[in-house]
Every structure is written in structure tokens, then in C-alpha cells.
N, C-alpha and C. Protein backbone atom coordinates (compact mmCIF):
# COMPACT_ATOMS: atom_id res chain seq x y z
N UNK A 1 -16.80 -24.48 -47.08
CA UNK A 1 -16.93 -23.59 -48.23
C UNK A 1 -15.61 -22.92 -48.60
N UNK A 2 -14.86 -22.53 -47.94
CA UNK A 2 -13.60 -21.73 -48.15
C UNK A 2 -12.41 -23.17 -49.08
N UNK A 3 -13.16 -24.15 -49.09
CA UNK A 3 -12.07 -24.87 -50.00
C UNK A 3 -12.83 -24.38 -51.52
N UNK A 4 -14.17 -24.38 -51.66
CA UNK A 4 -14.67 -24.40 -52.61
C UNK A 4 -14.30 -22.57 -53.35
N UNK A 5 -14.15 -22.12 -52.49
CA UNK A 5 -13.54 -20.19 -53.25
C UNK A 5 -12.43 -20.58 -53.19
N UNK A 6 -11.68 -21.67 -53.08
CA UNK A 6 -10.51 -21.47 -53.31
C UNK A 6 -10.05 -22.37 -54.43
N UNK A 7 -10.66 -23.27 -54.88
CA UNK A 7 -10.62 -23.69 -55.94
C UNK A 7 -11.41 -23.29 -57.46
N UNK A 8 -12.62 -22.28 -56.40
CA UNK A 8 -12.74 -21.40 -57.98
C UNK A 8 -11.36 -20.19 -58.34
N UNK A 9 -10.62 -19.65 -57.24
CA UNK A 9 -9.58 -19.14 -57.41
C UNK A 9 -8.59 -19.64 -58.18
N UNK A 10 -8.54 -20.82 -57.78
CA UNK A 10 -7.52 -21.83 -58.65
C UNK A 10 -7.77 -21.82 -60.25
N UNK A 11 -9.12 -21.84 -60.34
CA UNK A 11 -9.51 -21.96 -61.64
C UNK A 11 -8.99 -20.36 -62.74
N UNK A 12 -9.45 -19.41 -61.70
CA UNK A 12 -9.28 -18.07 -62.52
C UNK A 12 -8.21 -17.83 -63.17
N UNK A 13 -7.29 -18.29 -61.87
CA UNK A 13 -5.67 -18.11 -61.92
C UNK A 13 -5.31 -18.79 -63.21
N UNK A 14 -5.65 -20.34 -63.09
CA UNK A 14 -5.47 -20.91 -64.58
C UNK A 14 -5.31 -20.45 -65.75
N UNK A 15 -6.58 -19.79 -66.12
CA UNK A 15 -7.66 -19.32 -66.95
C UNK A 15 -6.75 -17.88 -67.29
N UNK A 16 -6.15 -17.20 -66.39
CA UNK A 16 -5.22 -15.85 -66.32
C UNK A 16 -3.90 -16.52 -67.25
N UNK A 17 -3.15 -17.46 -66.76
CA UNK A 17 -2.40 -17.82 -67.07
C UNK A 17 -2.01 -18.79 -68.66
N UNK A 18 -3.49 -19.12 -68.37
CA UNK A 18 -2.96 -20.41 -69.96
C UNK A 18 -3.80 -19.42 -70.92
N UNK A 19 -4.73 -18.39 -70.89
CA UNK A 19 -5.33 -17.99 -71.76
C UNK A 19 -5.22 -16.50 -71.20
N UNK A 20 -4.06 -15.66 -71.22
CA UNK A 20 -4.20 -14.35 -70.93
C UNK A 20 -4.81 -13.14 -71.74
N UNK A 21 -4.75 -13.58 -72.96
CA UNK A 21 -5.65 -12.30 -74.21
C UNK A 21 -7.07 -11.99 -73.67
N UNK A 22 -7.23 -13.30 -73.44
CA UNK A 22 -8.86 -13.02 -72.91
C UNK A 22 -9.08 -13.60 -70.90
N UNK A 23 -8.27 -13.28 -70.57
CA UNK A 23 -8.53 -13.37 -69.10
C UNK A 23 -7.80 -12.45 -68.02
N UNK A 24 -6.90 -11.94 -68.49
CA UNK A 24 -6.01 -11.14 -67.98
C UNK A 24 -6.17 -10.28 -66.89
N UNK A 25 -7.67 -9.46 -67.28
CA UNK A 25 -8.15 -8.61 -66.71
C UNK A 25 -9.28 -9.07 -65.97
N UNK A 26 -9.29 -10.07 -66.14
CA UNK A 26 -10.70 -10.72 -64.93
C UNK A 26 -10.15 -10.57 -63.65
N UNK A 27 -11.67 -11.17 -62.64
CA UNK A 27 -11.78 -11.28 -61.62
C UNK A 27 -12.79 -11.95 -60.71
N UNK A 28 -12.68 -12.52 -60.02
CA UNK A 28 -13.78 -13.56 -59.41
C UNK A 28 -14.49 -12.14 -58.34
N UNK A 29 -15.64 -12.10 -58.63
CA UNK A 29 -16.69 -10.98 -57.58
C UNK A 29 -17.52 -11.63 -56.49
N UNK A 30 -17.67 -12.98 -56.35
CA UNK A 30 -18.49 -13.63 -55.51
C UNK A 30 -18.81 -14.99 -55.64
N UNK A 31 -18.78 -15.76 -54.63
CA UNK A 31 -19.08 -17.30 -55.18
C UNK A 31 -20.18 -17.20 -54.36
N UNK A 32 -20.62 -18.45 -54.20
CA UNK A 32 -22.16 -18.81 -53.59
C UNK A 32 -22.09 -18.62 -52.40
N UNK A 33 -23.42 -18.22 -51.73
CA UNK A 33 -22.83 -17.93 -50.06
C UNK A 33 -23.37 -19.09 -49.58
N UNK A 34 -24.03 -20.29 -49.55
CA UNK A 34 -24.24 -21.29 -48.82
C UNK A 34 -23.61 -22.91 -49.87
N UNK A 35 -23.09 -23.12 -49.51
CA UNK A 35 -22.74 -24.66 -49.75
C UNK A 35 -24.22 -25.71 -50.19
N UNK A 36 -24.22 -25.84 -51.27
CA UNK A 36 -24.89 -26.87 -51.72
C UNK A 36 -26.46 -25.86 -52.12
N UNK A 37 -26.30 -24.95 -52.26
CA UNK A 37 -27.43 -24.05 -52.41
C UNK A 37 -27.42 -23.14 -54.47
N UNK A 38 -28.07 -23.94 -55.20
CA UNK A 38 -27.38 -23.45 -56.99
C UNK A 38 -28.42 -22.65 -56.99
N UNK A 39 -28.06 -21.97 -58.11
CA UNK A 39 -29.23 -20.94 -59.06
C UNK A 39 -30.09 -20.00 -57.71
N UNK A 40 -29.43 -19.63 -56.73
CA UNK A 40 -29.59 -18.75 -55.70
C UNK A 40 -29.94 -17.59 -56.62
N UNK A 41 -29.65 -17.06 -57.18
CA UNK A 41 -29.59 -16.09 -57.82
C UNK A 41 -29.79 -15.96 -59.78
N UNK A 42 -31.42 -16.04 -60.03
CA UNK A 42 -32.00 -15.87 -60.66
C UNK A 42 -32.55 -14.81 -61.79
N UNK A 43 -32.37 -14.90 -63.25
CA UNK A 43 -32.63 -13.55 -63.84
C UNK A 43 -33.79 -14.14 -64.53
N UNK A 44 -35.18 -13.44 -64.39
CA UNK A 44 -36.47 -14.16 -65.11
C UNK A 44 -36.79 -13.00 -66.01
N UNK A 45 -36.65 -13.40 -67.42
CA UNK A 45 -36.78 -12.39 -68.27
C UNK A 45 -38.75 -12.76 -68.90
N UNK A 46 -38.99 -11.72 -70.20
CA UNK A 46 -40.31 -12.32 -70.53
C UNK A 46 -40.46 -13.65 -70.87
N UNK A 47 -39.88 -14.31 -71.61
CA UNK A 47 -39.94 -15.57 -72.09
C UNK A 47 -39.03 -16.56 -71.31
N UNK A 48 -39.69 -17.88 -70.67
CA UNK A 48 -38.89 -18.94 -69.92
C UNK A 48 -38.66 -19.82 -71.34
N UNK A 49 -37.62 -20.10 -71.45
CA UNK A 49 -36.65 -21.35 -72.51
C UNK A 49 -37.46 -22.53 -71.68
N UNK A 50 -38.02 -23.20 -72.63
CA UNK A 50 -38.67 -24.43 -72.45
C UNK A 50 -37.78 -25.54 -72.49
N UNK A 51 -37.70 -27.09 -72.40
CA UNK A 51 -37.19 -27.79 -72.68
C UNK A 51 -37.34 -28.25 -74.26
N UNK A 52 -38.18 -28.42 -74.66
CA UNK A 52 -38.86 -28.49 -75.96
C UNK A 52 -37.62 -27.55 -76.91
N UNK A 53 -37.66 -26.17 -76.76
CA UNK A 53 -37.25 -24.84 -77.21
C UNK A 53 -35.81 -25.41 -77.76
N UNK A 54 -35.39 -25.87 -76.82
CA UNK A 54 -33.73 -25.96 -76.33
C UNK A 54 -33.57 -27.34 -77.45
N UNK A 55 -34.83 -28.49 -77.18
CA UNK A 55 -34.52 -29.67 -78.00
C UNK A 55 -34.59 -29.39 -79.56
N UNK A 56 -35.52 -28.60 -79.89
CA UNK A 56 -35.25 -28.03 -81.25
C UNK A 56 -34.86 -26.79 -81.67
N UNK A 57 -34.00 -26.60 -81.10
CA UNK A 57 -33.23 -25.61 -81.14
C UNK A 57 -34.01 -24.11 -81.65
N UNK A 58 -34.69 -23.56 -81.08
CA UNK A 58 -36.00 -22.71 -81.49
C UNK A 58 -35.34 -21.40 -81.51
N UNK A 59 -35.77 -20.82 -82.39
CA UNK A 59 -34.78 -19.13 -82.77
C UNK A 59 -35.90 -17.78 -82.29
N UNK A 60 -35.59 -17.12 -81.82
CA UNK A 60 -36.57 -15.80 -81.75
C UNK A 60 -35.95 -14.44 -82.51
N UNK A 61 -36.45 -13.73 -82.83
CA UNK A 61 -36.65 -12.52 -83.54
C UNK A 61 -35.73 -11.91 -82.66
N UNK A 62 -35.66 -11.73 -81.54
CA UNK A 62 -35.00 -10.59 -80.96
C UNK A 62 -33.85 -11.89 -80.00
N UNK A 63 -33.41 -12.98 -80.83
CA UNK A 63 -32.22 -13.56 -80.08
C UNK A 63 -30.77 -12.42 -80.27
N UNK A 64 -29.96 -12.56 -78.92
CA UNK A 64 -28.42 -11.62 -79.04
C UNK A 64 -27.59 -12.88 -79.63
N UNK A 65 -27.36 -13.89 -79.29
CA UNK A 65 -26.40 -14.84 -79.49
C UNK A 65 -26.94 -16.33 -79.48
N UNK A 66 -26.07 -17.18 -79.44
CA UNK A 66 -26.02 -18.59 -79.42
C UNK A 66 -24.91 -18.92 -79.05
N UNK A 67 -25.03 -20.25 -77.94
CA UNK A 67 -24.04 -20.99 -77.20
C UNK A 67 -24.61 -22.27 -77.02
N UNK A 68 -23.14 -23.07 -76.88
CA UNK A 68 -23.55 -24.23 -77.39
C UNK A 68 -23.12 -25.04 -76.05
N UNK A 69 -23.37 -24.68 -74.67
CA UNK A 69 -23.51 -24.94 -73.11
C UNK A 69 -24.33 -26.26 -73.45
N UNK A 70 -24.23 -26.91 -72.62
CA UNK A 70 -24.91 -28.47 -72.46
C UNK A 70 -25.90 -27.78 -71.62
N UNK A 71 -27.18 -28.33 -71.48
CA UNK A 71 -28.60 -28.08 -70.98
C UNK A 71 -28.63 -28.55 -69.68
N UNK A 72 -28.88 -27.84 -68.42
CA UNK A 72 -28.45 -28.15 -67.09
C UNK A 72 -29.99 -27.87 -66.42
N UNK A 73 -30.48 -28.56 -66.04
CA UNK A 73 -32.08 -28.93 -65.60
C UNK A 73 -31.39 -29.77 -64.25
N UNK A 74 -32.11 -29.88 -63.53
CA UNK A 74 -32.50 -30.79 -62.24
C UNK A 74 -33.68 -31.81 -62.47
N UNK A 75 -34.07 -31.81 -63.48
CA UNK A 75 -34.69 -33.12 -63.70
C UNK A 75 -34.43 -34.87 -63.95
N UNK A 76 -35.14 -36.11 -63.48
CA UNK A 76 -34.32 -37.01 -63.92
C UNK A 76 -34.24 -37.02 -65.29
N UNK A 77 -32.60 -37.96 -65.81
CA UNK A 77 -32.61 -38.58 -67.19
C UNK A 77 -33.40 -38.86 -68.13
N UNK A 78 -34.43 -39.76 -66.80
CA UNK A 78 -36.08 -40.42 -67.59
C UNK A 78 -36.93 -39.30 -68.30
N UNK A 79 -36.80 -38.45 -67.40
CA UNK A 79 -37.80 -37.27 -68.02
C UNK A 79 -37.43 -36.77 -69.24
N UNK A 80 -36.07 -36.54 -69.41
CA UNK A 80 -35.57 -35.91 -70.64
C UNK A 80 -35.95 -36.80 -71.86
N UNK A 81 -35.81 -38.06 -71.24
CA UNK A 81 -35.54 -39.07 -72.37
C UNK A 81 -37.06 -39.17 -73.16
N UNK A 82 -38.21 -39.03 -72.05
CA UNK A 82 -39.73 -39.03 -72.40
C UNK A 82 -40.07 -37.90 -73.35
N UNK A 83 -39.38 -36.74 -73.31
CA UNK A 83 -39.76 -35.68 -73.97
C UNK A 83 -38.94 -35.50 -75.09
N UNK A 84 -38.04 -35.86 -74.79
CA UNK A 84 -36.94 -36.60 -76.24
C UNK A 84 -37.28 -36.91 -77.36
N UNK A 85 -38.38 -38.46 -76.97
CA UNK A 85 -38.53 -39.29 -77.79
C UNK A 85 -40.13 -38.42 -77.95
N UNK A 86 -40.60 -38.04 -77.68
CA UNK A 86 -42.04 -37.68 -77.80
C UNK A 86 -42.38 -37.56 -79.53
């Protein structure tokens, strides 16, 4: 694990350096504490984002923003592709 905080370090440093207006003042607060262990740390608000939601891009009344992040599921390909085409 200590290669893996050290290459998110690497990254910050980057990120400080090629883009300082907006990184300058950062700081890395914690990486994952077990190796191979994601989404350890969970925020469950009222409404779960469906897959559906995300495929048609579905708007709510009380949205803050929009980002345009690629959709990161643990599901297979196949599955996406089934609900895709549905």
C-alpha cells in the first residue's frame, strides 16, 4: 500500500504544479486503508441514482450541479449493454 499513497502523492504534486490557480492550496487527507477494498466509505442520501437515471440523463428539482464523470458500477458490460438496449 505505501506505493499506492505514494503515487496518489505523485499525482497531487502534479496537479500543484501543472495547474496551480486551482490546486495550490490542496492536500491529500487520506487514501484507502486496505488495499483492494473501494467505496469503503459511503454517502447514502434520499434518492439512490439508478442506472436507468444516469442513461437518460434524468434532472431533479433540487439538482446542485452536473458532471460529466464516466459511470463507474461493478457490474458486467453485458448487463449495461441489456439495459442499454432495453
Amino acid at each position: 500500500m505505501p506505493v499506492g499513497r505514494e503515487i496518489a502523492n505523485q499525482y497531487l504534486q502534479a496537479l500543484k504544479e501543472f495547474r496551480p490557480e486551482i490546486f495550490a492550496g490542496s492536500f491529500l487527507v487520506n487514501t484507502g486503508q486496505l488495499m483492494g477494498i473501494r467505496e469503503s466509505r459511503i454517502i447514502e442520501g434520499d434518492y439512490k441514482l439508478s442506472l436507468d437515471d444516469w442513461l437518460n440523463r434524468a434532472s431533479f428539482p433540487d439538482e446542485i450541479g452536473r458532471n460529466n464523470y464516466y459511470i463507474d458500477i461493478h457490474s458486467p458490460i453485458e448487463e449495461l449493454a441489456r439495459k442499454r438496449d432495453r
